[in-house]
N, C-alpha and C. Protein backbone atom coordinates (compact mmCIF):
# COMPACT_ATOMS: atom_id res chain seq x y z
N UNK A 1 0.85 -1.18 0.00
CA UNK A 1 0.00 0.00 0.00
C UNK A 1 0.90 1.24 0.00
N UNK A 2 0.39 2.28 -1.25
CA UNK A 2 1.79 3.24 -0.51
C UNK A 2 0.23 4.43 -0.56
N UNK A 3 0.65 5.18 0.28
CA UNK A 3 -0.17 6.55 0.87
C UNK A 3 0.11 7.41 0.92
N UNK A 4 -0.33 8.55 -0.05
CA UNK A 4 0.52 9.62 -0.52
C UNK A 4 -0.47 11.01 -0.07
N UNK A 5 0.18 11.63 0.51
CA UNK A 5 -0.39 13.21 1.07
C UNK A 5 0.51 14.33 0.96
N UNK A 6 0.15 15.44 1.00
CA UNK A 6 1.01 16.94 0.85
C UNK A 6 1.49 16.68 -0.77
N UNK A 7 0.85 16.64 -1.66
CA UNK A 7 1.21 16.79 -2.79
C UNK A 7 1.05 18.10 -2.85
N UNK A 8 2.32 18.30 -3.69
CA UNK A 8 2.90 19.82 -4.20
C UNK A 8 1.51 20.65 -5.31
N UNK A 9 1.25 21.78 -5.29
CA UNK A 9 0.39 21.79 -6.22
C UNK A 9 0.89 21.91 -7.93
N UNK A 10 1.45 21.49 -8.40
CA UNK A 10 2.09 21.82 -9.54
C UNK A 10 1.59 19.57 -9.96
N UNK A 11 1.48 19.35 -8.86
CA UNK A 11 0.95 17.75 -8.97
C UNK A 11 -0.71 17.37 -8.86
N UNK A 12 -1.08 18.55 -8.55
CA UNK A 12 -2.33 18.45 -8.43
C UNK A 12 -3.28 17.49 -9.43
N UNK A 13 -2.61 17.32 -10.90
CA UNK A 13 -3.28 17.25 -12.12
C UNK A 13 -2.58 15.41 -12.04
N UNK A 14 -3.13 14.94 -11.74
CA UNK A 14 -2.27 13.21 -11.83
C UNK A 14 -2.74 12.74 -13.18
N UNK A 15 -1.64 12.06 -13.91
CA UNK A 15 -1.96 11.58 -14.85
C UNK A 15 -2.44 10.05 -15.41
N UNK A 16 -1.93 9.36 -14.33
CA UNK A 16 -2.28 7.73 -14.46
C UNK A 16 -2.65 7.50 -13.20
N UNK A 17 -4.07 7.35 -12.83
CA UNK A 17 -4.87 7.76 -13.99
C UNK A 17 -5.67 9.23 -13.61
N UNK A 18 -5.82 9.87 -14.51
CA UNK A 18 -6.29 11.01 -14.73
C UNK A 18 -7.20 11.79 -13.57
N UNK A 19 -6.88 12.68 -12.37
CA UNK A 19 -8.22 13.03 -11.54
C UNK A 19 -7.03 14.40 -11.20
N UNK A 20 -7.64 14.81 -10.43
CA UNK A 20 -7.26 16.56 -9.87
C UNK A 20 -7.77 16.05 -8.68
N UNK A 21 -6.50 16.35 -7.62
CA UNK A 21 -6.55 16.99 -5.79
C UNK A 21 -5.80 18.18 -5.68
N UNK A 22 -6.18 18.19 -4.18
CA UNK A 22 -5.55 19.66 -3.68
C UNK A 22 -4.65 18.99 -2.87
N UNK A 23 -4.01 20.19 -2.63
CA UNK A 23 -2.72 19.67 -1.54
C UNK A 23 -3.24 18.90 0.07
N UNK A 24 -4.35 19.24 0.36
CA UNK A 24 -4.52 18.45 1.26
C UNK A 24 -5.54 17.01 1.20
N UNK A 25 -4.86 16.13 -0.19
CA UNK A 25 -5.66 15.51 -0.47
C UNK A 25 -5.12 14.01 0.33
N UNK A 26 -5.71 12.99 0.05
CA UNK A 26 -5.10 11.73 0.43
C UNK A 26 -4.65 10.42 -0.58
N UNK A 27 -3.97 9.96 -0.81
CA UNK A 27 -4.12 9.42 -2.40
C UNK A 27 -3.48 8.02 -1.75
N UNK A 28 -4.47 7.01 -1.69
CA UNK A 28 -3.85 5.55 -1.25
C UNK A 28 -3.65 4.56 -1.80
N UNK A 29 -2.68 4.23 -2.65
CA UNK A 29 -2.47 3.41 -3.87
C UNK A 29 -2.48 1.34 -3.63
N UNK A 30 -2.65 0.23 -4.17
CA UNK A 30 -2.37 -0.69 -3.74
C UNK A 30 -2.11 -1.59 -5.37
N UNK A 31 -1.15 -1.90 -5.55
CA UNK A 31 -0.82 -2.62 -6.47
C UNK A 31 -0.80 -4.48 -5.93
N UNK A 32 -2.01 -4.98 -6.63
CA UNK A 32 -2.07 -6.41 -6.45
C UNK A 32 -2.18 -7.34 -7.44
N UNK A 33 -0.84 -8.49 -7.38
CA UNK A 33 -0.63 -9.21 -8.26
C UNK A 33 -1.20 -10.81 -8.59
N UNK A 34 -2.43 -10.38 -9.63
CA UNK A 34 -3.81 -11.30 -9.89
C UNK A 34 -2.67 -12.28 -10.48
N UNK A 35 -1.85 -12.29 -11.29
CA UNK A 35 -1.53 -13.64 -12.39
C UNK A 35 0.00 -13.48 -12.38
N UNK A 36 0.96 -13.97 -13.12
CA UNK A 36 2.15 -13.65 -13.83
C UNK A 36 2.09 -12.61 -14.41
N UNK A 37 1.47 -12.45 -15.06
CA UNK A 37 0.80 -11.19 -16.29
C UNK A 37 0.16 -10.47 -16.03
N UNK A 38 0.13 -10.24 -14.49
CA UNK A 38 -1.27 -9.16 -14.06
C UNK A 38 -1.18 -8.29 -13.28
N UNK A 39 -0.79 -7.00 -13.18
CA UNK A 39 -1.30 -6.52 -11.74
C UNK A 39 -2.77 -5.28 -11.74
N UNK A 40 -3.63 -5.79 -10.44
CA UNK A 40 -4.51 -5.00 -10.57
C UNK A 40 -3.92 -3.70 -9.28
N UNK A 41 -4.22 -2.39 -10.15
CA UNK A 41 -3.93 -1.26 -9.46
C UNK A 41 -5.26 -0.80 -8.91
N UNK A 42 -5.28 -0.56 -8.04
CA UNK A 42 -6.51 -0.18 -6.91
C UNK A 42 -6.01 1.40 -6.25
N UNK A 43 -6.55 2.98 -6.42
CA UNK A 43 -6.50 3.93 -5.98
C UNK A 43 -7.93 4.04 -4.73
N UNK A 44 -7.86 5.14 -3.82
CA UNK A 44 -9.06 5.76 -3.53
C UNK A 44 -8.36 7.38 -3.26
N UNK A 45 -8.97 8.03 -3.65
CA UNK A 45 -8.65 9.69 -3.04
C UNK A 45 -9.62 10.08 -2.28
N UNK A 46 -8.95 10.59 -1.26
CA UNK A 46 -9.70 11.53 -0.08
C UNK A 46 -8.71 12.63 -0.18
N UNK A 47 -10.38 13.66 -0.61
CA UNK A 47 -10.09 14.89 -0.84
C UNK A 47 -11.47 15.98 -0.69
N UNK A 48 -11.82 16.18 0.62
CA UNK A 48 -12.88 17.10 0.60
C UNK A 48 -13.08 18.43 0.42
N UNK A 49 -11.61 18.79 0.05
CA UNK A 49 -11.42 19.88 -0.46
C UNK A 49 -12.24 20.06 -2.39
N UNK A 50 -12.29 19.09 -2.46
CA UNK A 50 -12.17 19.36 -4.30
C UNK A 50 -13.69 17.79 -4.38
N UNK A 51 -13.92 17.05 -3.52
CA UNK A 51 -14.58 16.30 -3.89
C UNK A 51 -15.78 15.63 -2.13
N UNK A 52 -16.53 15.50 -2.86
CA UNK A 52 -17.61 15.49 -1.32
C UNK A 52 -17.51 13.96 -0.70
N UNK A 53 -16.93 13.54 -1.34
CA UNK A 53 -16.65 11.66 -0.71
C UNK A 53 -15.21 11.14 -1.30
N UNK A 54 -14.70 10.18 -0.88
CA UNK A 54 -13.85 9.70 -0.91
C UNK A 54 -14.50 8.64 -2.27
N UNK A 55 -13.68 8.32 -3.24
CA UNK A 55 -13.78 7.42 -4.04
C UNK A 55 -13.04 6.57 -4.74
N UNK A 56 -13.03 5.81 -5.65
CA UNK A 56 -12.14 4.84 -5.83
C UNK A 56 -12.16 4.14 -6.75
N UNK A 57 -10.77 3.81 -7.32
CA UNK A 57 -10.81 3.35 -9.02
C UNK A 57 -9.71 2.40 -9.14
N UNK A 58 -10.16 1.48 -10.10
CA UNK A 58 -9.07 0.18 -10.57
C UNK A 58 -9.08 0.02 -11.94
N UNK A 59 -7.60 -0.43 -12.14
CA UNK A 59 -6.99 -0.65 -13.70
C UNK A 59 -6.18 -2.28 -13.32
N UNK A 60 -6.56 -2.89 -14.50
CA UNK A 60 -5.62 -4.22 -14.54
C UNK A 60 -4.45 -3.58 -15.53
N UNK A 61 -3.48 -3.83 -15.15
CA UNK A 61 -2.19 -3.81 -16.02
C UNK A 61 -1.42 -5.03 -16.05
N UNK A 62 -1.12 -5.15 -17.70
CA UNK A 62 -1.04 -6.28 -18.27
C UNK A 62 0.46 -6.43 -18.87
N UNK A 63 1.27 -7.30 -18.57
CA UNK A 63 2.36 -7.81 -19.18
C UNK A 63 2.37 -7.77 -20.63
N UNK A 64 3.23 -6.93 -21.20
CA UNK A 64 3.47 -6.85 -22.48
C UNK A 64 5.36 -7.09 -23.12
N UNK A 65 5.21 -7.15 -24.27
CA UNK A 65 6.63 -7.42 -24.91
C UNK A 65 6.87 -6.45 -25.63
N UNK A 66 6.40 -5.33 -25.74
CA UNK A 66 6.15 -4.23 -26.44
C UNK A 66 6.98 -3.26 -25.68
N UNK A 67 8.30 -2.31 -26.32
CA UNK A 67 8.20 -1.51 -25.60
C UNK A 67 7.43 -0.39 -25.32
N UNK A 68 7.43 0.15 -24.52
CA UNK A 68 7.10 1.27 -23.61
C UNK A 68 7.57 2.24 -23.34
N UNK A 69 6.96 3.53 -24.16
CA UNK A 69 7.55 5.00 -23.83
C UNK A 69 6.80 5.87 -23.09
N UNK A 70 8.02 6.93 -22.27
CA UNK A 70 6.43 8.26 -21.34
C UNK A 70 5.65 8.73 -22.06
N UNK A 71 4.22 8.54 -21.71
CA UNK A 71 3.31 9.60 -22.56
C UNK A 71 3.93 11.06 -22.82
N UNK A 72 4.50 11.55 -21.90
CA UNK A 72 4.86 12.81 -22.11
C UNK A 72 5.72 13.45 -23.28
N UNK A 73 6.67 12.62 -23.97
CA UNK A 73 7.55 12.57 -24.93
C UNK A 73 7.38 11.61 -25.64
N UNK A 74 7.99 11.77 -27.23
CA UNK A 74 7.74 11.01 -28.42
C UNK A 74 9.44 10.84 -28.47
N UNK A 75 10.26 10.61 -27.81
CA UNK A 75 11.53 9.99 -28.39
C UNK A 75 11.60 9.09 -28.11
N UNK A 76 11.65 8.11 -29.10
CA UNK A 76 11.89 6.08 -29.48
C UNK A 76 10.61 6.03 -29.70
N UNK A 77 9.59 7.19 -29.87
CA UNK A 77 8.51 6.86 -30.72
C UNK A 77 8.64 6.49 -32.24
N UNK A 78 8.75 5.54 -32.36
CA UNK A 78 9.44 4.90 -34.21
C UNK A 78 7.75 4.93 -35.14
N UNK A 79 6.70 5.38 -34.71
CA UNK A 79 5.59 5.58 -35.73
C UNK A 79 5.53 7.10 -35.88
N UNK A 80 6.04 7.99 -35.30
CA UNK A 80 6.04 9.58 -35.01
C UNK A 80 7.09 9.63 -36.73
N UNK A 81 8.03 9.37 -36.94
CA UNK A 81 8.61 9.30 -38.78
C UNK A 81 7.28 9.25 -39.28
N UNK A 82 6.56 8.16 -39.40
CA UNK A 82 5.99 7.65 -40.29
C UNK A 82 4.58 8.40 -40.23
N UNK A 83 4.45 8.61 -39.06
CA UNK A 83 2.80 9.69 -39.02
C UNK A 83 3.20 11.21 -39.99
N UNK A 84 4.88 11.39 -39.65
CA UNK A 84 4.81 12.71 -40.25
C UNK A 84 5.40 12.52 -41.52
N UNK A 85 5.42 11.84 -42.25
CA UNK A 85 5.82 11.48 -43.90
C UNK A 85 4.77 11.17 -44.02
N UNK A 86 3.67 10.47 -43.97
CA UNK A 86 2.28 10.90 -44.25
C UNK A 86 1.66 11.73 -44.02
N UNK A 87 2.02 12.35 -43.38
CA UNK A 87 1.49 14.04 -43.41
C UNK A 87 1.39 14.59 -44.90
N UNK A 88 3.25 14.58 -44.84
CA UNK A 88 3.69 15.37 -45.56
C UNK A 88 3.39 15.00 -46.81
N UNK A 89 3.12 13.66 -47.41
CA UNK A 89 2.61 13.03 -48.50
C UNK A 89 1.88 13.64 -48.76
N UNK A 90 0.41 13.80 -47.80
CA UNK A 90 -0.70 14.37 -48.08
C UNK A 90 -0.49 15.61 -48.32
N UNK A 91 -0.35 16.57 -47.68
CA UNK A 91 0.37 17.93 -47.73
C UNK A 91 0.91 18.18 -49.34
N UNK A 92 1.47 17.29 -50.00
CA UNK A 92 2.48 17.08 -51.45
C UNK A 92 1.44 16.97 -52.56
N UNK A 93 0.79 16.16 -52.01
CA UNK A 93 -0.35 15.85 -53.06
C UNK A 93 -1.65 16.64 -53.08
N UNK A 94 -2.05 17.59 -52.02
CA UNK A 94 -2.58 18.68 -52.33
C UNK A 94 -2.82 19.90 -53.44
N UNK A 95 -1.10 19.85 -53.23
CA UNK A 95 -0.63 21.28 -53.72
C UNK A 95 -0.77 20.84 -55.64
């Protein structure tokens, strides 16, 4: 279980998975491992600042062979070439 409080506000905005707290929120995480191939992630936030109940959300995450890049950046994104030469194809064949 990890239990996370006094988040900075510049963190307010969480991205995996997606919700908004305030700094005096409560964020209690539990990662549990269903299979070889499995873990189910289990959140709840307590935050009565920004929300009137405490609530709570789960994701299975799944073993893959695929790599894996940060959403935040496209470098070793190897389809980001190819999205933008089809762009530009299209773009070519416009004109």
């Amino acid at each position: 279980m990890i239990e996370t409080i006094g988040l900075p506000e510049e963190d307010r905005i969480r991205p995996f998975p997606r919700f908004i707290v305030s700094a005096e929120a409560t964020v209690v995480e539990r990662y549990t491992r269903v299979t070889t191939d499995e873990l189910l992630y289990q959140f709840t936030v307590i935050d009565p600042a920004v929300y009137a109940e405490e609530w709570l959300g789960e994701y299975s995450l799944t073993r893959t062979d695929e790599r894996m890049y940060s959403h935040e950046c496209h470098e070793g994104n190897y389809s980001l070439e190819n999205i933008l030469k089809a762009a530009r194809q299209a773009e070519f064949r416009a004109e």
